[in-house]
N, C-alpha and C. Protein backbone atom coordinates (compact mmCIF):
# COMPACT_ATOMS: atom_id res chain seq x y z
N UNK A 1 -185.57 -21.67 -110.25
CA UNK A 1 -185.23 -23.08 -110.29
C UNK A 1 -186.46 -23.91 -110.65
N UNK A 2 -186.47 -25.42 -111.66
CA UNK A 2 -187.35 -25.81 -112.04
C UNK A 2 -187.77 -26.51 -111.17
N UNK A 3 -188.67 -26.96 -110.61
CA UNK A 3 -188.49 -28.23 -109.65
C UNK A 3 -188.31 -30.05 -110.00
N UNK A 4 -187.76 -30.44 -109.21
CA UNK A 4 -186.83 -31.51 -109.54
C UNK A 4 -188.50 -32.59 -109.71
N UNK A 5 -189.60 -32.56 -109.03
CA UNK A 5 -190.08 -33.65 -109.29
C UNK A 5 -191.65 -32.80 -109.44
N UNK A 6 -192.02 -33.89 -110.54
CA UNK A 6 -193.60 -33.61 -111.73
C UNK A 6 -194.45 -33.58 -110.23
N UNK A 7 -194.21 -34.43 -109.53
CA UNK A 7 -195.86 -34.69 -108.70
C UNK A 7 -195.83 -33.61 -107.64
N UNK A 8 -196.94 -33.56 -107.02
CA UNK A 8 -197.56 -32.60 -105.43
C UNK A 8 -196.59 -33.17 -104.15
N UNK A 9 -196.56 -32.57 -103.44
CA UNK A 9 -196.23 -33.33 -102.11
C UNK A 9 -196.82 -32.72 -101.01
N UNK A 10 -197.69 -33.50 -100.41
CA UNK A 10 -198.60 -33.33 -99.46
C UNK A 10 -197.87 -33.40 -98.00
N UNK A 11 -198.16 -32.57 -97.03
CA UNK A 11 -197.79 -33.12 -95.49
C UNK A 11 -198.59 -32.89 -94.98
N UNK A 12 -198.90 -34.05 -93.97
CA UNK A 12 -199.74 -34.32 -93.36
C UNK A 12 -199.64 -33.75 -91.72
N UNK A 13 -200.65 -32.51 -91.70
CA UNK A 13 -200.74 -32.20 -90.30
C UNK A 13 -201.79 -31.71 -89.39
N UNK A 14 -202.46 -32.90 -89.73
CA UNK A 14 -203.97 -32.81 -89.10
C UNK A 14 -203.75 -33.87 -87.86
N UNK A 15 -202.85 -34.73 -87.57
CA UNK A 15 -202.64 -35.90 -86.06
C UNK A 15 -203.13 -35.23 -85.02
N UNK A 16 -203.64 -35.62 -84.31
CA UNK A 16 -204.22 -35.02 -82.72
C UNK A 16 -203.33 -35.04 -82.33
N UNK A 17 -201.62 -35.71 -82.08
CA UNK A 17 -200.47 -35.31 -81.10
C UNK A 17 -200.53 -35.50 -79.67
N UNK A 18 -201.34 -36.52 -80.02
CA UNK A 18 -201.81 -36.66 -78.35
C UNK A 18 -200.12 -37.21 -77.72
N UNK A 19 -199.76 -37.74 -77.92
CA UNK A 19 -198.09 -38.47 -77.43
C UNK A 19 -197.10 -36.94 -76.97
N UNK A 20 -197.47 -36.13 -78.08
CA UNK A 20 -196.79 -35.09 -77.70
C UNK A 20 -196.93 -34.00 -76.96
N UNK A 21 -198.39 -34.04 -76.28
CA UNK A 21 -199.26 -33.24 -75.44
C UNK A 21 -199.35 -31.61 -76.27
N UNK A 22 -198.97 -31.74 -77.59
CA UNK A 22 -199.53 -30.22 -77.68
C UNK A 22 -198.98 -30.70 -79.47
N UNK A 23 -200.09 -29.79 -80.28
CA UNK A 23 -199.74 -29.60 -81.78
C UNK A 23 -198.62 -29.44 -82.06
N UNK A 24 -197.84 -31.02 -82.98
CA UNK A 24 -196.33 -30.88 -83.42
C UNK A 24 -196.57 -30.16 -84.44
N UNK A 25 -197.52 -30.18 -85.24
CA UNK A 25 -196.91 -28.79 -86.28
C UNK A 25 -196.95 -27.65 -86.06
N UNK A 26 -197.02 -26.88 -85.31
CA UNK A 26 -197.21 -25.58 -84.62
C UNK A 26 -195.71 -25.68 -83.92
N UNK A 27 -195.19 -26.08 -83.18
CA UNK A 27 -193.60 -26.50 -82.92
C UNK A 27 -192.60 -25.64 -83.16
N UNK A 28 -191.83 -25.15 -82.58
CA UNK A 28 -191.43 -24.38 -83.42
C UNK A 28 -190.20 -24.95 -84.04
N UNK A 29 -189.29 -25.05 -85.17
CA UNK A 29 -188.10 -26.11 -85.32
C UNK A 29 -186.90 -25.11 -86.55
N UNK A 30 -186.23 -25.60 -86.27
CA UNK A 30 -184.54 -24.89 -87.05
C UNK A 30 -184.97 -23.25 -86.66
N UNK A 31 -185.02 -22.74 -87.81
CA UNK A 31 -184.88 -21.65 -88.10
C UNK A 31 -186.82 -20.72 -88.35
N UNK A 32 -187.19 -21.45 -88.22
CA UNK A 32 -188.82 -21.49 -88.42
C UNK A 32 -189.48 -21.49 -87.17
N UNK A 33 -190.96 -20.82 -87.05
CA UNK A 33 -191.73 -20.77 -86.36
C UNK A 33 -192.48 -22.10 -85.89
N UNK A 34 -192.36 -22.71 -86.82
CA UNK A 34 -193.29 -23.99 -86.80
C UNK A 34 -192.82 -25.18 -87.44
N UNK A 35 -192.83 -26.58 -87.13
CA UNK A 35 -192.59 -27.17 -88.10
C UNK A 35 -193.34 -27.46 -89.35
N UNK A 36 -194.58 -26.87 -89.84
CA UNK A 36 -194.82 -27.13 -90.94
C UNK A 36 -194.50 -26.02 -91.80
N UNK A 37 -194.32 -24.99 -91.64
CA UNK A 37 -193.64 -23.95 -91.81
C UNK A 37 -192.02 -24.25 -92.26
N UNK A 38 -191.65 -24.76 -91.13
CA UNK A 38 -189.83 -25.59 -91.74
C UNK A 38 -190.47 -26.65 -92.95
N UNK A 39 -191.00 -27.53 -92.99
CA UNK A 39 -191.26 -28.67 -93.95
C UNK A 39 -192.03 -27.87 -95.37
N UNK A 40 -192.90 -27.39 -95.45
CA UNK A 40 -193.31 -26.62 -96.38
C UNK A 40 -192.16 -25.91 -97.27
N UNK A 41 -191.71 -25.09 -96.37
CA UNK A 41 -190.41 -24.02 -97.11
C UNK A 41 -189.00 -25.09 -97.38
N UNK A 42 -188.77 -26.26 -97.10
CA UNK A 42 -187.77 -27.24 -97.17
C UNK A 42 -188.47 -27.83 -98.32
N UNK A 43 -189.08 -27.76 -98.69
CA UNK A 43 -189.48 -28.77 -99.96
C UNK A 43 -190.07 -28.29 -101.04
N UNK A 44 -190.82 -26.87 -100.88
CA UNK A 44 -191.46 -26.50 -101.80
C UNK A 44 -190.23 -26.03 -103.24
N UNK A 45 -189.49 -25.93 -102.71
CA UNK A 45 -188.47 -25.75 -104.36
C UNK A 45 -188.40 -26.64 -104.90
N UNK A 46 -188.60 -27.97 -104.48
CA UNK A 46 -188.17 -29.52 -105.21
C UNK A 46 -189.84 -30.21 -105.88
N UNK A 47 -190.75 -29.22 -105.59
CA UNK A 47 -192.15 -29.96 -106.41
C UNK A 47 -192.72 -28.98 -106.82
N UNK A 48 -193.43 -29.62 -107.99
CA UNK A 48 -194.35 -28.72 -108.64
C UNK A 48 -195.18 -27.92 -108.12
N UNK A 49 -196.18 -28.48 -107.25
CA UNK A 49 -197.21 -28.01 -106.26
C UNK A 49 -196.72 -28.88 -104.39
N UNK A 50 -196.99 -28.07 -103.49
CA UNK A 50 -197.10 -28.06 -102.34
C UNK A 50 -198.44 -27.88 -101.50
N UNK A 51 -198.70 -28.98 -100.43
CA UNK A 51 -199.89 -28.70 -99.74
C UNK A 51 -200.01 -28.96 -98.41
N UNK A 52 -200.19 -28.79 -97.56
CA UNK A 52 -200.49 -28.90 -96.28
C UNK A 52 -201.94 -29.38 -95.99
N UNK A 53 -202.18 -30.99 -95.21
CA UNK A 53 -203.09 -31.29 -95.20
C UNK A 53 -203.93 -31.04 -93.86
N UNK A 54 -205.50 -30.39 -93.20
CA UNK A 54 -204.96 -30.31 -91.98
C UNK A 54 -206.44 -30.32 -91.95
N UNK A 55 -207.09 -30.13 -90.89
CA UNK A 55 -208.40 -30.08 -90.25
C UNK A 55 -208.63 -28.32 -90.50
N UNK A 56 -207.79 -27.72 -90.24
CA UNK A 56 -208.06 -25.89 -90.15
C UNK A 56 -206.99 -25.26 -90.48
N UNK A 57 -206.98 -24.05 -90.88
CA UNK A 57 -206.02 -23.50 -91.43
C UNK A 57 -205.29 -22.80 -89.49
N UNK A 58 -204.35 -23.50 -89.00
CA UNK A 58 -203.88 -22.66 -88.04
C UNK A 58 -202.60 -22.22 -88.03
N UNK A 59 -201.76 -21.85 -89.22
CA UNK A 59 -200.86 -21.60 -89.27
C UNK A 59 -200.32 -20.16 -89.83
N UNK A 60 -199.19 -19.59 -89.41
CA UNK A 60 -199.03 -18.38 -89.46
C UNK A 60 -197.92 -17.65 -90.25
N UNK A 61 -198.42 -18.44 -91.66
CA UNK A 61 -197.97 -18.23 -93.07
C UNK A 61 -198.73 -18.42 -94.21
N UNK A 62 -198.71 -18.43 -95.26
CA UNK A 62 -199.56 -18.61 -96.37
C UNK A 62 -198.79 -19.90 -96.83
N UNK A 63 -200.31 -20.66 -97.19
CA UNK A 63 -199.53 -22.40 -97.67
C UNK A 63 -200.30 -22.41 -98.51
N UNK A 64 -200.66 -23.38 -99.61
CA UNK A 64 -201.89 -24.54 -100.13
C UNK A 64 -202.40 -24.94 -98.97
N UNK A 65 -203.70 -24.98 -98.86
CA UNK A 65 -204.18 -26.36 -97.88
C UNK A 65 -205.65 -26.76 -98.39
N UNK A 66 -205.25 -28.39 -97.70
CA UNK A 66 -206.36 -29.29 -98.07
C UNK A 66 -207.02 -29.78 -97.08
N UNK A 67 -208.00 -28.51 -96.56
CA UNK A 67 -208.63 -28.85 -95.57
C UNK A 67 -209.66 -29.96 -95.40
N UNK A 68 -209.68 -30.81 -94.27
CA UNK A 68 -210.45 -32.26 -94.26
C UNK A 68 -211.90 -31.88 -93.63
N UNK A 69 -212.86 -32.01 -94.09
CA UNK A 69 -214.03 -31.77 -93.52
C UNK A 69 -215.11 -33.15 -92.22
N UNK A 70 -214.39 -34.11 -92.09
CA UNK A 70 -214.50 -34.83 -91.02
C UNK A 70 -213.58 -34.50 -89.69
N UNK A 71 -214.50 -34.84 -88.71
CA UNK A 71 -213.53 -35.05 -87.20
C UNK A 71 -213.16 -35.65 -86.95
N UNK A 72 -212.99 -36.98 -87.57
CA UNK A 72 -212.28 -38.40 -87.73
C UNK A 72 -211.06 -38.02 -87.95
N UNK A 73 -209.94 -38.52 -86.94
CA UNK A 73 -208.68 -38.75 -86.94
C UNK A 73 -207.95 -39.57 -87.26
N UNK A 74 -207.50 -40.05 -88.74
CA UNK A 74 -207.30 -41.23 -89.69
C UNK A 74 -206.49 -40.52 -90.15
N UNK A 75 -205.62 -41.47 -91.30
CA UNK A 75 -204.98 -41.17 -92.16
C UNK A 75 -205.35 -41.86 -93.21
N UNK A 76 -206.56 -42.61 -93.24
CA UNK A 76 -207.53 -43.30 -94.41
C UNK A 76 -208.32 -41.64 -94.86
N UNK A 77 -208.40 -41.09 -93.82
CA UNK A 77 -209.42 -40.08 -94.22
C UNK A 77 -208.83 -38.83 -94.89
N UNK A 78 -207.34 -38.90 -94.11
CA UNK A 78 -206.50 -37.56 -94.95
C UNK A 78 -206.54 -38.20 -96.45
N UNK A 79 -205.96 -39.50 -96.73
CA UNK A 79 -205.72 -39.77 -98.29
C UNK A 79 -206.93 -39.38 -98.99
N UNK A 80 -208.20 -40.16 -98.86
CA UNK A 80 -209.48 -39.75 -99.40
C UNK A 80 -209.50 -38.29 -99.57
N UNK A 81 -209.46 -37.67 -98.13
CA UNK A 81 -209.16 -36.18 -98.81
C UNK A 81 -208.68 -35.64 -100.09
N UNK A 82 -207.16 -35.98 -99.81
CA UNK A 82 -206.38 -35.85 -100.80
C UNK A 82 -206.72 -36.07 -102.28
N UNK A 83 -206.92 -37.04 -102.00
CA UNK A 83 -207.27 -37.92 -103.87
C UNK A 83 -208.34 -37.09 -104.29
N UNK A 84 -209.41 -36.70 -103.42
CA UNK A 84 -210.64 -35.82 -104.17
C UNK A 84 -210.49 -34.56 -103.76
N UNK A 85 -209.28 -34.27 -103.52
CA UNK A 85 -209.19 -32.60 -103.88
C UNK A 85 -207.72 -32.19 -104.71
N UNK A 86 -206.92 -32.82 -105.29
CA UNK A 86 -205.84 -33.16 -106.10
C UNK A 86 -206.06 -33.86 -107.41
N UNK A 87 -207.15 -33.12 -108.11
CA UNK A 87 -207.83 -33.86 -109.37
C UNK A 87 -206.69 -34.02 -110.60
N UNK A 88 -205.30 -32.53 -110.44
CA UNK A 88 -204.93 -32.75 -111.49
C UNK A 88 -203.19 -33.89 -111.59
N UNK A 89 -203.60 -34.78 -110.95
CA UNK A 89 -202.01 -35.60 -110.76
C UNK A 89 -202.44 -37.03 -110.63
N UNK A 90 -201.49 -38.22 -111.08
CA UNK A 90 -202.47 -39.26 -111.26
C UNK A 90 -201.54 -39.95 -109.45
N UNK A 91 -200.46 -39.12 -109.02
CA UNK A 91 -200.38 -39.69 -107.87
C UNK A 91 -199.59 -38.18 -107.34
N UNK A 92 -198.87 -38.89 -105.95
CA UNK A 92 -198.68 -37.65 -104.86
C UNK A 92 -197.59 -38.34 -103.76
N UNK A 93 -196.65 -37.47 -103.44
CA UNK A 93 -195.55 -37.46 -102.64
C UNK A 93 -195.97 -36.88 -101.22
N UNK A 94 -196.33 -37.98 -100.01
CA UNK A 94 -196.73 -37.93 -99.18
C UNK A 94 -195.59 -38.16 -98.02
N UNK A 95 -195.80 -36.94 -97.23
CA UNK A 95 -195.07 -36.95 -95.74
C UNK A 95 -195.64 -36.35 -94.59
N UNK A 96 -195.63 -36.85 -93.70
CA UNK A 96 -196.14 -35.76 -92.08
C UNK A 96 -195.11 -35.25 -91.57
N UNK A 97 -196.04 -34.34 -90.99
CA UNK A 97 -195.28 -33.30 -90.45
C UNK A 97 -194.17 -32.94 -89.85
N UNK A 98 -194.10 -33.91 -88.85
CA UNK A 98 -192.91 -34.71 -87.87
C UNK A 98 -192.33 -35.89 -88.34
N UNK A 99 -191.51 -35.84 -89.72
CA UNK A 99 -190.63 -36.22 -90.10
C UNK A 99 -189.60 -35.46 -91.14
N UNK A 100 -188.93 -34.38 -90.06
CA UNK A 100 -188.38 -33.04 -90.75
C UNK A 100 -187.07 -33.30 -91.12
N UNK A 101 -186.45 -34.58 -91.24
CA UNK A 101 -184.91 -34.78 -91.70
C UNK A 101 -184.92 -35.64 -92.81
N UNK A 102 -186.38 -36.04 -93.12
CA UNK A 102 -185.55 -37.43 -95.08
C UNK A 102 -185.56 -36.37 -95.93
N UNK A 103 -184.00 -36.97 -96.01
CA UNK A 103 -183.06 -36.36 -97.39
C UNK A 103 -183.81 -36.27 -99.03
N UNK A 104 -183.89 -35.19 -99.61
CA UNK A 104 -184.29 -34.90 -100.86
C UNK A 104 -184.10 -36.29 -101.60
N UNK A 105 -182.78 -37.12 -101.50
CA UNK A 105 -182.16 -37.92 -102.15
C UNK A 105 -182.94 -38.79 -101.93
N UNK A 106 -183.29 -39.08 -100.86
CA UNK A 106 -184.03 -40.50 -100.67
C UNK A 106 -185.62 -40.26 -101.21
N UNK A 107 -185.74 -38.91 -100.81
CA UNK A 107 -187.57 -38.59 -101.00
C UNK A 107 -186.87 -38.88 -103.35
N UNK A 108 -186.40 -38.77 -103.58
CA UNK A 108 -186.05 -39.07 -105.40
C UNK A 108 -185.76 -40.16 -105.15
N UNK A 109 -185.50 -41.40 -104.43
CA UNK A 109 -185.60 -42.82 -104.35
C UNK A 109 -186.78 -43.23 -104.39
N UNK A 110 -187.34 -42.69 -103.54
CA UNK A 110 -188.74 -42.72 -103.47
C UNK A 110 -189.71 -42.92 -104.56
N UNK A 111 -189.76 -41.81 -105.09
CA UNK A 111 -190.47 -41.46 -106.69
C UNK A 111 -189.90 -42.37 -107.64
N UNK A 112 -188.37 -42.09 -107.91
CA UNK A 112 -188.01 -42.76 -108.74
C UNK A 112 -188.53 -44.41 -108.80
N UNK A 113 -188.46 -44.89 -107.51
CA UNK A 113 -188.95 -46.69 -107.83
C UNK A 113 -190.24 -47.03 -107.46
N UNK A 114 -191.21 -45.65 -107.85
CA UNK A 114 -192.94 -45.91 -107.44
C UNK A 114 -193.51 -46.22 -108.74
N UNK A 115 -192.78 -46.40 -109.89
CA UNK A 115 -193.25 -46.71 -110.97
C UNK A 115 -193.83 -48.20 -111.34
N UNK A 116 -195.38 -48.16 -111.35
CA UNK A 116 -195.74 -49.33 -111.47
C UNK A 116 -196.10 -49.76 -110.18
N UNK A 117 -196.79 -49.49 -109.04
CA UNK A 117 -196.66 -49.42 -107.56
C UNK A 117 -197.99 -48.29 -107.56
N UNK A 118 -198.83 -48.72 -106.21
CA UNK A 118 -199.92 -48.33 -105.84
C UNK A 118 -199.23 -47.17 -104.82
N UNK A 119 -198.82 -48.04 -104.13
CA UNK A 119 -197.64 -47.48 -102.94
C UNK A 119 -196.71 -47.62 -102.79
N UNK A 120 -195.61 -46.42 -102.57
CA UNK A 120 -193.91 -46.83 -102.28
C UNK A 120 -193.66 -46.25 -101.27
N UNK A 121 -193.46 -46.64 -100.12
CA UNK A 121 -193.05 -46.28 -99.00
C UNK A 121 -191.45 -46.24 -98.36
N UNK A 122 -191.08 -45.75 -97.39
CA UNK A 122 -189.87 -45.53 -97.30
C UNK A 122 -189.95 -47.49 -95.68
N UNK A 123 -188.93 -48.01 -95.67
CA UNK A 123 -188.32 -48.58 -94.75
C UNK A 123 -187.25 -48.65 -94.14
N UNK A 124 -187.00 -48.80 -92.56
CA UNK A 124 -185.29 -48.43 -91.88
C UNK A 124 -185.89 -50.27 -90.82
N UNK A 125 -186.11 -49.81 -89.78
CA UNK A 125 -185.75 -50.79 -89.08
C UNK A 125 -187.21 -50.91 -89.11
N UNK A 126 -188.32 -49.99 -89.18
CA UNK A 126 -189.64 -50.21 -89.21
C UNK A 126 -189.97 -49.74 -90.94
N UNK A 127 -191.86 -50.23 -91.39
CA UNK A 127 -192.27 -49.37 -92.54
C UNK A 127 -192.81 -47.82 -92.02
N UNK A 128 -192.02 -47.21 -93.18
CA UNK A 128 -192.84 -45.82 -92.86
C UNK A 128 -193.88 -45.58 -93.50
N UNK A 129 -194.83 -46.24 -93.46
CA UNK A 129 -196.46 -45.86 -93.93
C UNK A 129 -196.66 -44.62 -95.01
N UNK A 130 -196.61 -43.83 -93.88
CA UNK A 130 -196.95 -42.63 -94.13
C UNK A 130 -196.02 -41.56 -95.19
N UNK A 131 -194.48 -41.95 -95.61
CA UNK A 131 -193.74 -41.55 -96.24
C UNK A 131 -193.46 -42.25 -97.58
N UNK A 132 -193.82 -41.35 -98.82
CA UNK A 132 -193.81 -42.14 -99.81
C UNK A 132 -194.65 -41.67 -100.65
N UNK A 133 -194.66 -42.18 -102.10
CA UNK A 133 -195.28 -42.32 -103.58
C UNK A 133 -196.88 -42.87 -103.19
N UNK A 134 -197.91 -42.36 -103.79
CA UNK A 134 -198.86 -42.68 -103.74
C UNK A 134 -200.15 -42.22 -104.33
N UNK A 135 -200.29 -43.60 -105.44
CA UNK A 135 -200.92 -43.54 -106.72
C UNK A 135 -202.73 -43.15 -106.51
N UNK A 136 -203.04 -42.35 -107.23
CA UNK A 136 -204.62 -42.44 -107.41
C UNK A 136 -205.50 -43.92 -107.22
N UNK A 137 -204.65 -44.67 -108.12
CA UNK A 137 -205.76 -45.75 -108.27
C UNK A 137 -205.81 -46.70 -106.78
N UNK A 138 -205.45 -45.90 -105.51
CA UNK A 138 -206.02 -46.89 -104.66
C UNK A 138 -207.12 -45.92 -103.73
N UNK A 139 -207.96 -45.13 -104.53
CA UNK A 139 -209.16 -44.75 -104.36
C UNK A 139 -210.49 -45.40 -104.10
N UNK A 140 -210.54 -46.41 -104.97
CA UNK A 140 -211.70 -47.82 -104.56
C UNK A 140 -211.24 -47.98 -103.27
N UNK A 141 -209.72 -48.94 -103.12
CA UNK A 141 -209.40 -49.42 -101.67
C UNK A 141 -210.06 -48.34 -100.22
N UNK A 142 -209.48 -47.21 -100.15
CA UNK A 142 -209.91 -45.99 -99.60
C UNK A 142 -210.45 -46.16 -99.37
N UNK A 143 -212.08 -45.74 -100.01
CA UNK A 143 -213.12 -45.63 -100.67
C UNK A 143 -213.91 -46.69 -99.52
N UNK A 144 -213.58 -48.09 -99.94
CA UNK A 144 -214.22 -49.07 -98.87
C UNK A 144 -213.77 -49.29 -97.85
N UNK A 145 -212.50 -48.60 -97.24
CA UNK A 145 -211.84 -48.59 -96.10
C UNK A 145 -212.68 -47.91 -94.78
N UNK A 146 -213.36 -47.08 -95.38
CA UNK A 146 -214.08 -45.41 -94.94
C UNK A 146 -215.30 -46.38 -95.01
N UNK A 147 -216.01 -46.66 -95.85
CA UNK A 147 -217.33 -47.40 -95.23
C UNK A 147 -217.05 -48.18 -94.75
N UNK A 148 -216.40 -49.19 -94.22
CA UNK A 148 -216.05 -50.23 -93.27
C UNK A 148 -215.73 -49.77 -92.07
N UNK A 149 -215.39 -48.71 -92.06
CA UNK A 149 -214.77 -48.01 -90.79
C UNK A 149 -213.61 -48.66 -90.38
N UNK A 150 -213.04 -48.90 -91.33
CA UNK A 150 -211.49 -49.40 -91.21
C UNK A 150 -209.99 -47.81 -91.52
N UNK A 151 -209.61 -47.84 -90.44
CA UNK A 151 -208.38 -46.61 -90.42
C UNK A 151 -207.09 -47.22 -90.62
N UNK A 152 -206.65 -48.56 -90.46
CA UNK A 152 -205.19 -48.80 -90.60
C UNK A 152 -204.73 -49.00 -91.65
N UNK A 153 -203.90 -47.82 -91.55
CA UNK A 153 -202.87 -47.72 -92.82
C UNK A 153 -202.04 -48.94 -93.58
N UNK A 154 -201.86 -49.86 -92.69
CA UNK A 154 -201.28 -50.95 -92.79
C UNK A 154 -201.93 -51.60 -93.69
N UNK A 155 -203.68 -51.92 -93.52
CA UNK A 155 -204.38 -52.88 -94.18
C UNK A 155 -204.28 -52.33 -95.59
N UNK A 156 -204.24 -50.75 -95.88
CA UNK A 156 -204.05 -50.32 -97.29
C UNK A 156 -202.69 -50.66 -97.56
N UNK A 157 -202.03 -50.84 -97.43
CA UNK A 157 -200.46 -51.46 -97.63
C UNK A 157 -200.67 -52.66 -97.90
N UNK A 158 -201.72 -53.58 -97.64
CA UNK A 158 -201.63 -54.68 -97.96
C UNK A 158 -202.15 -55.12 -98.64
N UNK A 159 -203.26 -54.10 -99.17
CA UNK A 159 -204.45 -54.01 -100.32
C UNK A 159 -204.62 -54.31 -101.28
N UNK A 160 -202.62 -53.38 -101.47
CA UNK A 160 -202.63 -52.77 -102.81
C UNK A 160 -201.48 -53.03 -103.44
N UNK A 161 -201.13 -52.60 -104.40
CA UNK A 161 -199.61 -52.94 -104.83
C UNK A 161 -198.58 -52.13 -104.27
N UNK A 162 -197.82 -52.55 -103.17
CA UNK A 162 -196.87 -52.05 -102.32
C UNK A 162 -195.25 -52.21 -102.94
N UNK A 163 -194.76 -50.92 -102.80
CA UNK A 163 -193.17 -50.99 -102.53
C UNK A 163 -192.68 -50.93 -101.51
N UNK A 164 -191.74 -51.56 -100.39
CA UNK A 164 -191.23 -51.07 -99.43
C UNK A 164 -189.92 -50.73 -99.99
N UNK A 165 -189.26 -49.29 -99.84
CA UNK A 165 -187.51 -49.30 -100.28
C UNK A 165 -187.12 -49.33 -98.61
N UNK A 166 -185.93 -49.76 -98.92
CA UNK A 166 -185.07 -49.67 -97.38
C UNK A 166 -183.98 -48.67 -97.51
N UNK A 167 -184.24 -47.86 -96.31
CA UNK A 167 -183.37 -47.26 -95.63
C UNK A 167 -182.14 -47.54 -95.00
N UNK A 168 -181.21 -46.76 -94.71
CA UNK A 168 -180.14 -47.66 -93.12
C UNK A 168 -179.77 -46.09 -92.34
N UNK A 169 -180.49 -45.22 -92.76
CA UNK A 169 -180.21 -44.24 -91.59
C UNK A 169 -181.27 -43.90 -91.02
N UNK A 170 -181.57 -44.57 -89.84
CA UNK A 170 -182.58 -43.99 -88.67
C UNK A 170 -183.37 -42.96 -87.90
N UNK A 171 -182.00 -42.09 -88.31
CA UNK A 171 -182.00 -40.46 -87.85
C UNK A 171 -183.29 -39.52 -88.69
N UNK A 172 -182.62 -40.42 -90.25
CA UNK A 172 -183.07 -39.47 -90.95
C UNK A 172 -184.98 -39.60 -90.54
N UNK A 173 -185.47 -40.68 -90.53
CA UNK A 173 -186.39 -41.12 -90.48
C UNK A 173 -186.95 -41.03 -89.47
N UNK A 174 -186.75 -40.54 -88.23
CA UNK A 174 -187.03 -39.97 -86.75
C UNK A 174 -188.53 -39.48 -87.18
N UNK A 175 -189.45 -39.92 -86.40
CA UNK A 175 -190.70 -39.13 -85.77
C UNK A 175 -190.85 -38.54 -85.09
N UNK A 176 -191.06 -37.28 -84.90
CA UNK A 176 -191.31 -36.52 -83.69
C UNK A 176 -192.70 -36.86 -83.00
N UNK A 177 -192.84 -38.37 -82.37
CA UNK A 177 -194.11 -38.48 -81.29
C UNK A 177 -194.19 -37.77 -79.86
N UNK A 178 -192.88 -38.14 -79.74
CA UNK A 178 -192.40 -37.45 -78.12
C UNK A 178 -191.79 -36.34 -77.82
N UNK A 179 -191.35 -35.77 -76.81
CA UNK A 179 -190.96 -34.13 -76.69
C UNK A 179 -189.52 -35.15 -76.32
N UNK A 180 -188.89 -35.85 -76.39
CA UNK A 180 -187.06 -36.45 -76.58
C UNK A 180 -187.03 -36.66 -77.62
N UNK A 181 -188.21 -37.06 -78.77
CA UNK A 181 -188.00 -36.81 -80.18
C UNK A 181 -187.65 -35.89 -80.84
N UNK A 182 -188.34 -34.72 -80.22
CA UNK A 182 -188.47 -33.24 -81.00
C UNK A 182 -186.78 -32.78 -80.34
N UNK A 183 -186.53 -32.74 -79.32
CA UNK A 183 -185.45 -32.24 -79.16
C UNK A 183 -184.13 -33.05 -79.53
N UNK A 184 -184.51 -34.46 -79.64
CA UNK A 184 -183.14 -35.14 -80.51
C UNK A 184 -183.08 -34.86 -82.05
N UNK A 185 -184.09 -34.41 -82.72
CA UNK A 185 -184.34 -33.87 -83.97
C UNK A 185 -183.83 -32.23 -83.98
N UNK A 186 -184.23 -31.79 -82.93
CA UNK A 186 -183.27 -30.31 -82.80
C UNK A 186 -181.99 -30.68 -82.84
N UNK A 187 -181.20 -31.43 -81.95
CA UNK A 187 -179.74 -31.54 -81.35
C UNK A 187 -179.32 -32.46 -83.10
N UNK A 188 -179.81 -32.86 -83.78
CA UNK A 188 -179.42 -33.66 -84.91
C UNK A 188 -179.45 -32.00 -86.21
N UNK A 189 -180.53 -31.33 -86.01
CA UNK A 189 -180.43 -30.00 -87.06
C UNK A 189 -179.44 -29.08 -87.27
N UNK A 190 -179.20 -29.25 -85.70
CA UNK A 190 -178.18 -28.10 -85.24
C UNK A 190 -176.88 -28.09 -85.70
C-alpha cells in the first residue's frame, strides 16, 4: 500500500507523565504492548516516514527515533529537535503519544488545510497544540524561543501563522494525562 500522505509523522514521547505517575508510552493499550507501539503501528501505513520522538530509546520494538539530547522537558525543545534532524521534508505531521483515537480522516483534514500555514492544529472544545501540520519555517521562532527560555507552546501558536480546524468529537481527541483517561480510552477501544 502507498501511503496516503507525502510528509513524516512524528509522536511525541519524551513528557515526564508526571499526572500519570508512570511512563504513558510504555502503557500498555488495545492489542499492543505499549502505547507507542499501538500509535507507531496505527499510522505507519498512512506516511511516508514514521518517528518516535523521545529522550532514549526505551521501547521494545524497532521504530525511527529522534532522540533529544537535552534534559529539558519542553515541547519547544522536541520541535527544534525535530526540524534539525528531519532535513529531508519542508514540514511534519505531529502527535503525542497519548492521543491514540484521532481518526486518519481528521489527521487528512489536518494536512489537507495546512497549506499556506506555519501551523495547523486540531480544535474540539480546547486547542490541541500539539496535534497537527507543522511547517519548517517556524525554526527562527523556535530557535529564539530556546534562547529566551521560553517553553509555551501557545506563544509559538501565536508567533506564527496559525490554523486552528475544529473538531466536535471529544472522544476522539482524549489525552491520556490521568489513569481515568487511559482507562476511558481503553473502555472507548474496546
Amino acid at each position: 500500500m502507498k501511503p496516503q500522505f507525502d510528509i513524516p509523522c512524528i509522536i511525541l514521547c519524551g513528557g515526564k507523565s508526571s499526572r500519570m505517575k508512570e511512563d504513558k508510552s510504555l502503557l500498555p493499550f488495545a492489542n499492543e504492548t505499549s502505547l507507542a507501539k499501538y500509535q507507531y503501528n496505527r499510522l505507519k501505513p498512512y506516511f511516508k516516514e514514521i518517528y518516535l520522538s523521545c529522550k532514549n530509546n526505551k521501547f521494545d520494538f524497532e521504530a525511527n527515533l529522534l532522540l533529544e539530547d537535552s534534559s529539558i522537558y519542553s515541547p519547544i525543545v522536541g520541535l527544534s529537535n525535530i526540524i534539525n534532524k528531519t532535513n529531508s521534508y519542508d514540514k511534519f505531521f505531529l502527535i503525542t503519544v497519548d492521543t491514540p483515537l484521532i481518526k486518519i480522516e481528521s489527521i487528512k483534514e489536518l494536512i489537507n488545510q495546512s497549506e499556506n500555514y506555519d501551523i495547523t492544529v486540531a480544535q474540539t472544545k480546547r486547542v490541541h497544540n500539539l496535534c497537527g501540520v507543522f511547517s519548517k519555517d517556524i525554526k527562527k521562532v523556535v530557535n529564539s524561543m530556546l534562547l529566551e527560555d521560553m517553553h509555551k507552546i501557545s506563544f509559538l501558536l501565536d508567533s506564527v501563522k496559525t490554523k486552528i480546524v475544529k473538531f466536535n468529537n471529544e472522544d476522539e481527541f482524549i489525552n491520556l494525562n490521568h489513569p481515568e483517561d487511559y482507562k476511558k480510552a481503553l473502555s472507548i477501544i474496546s
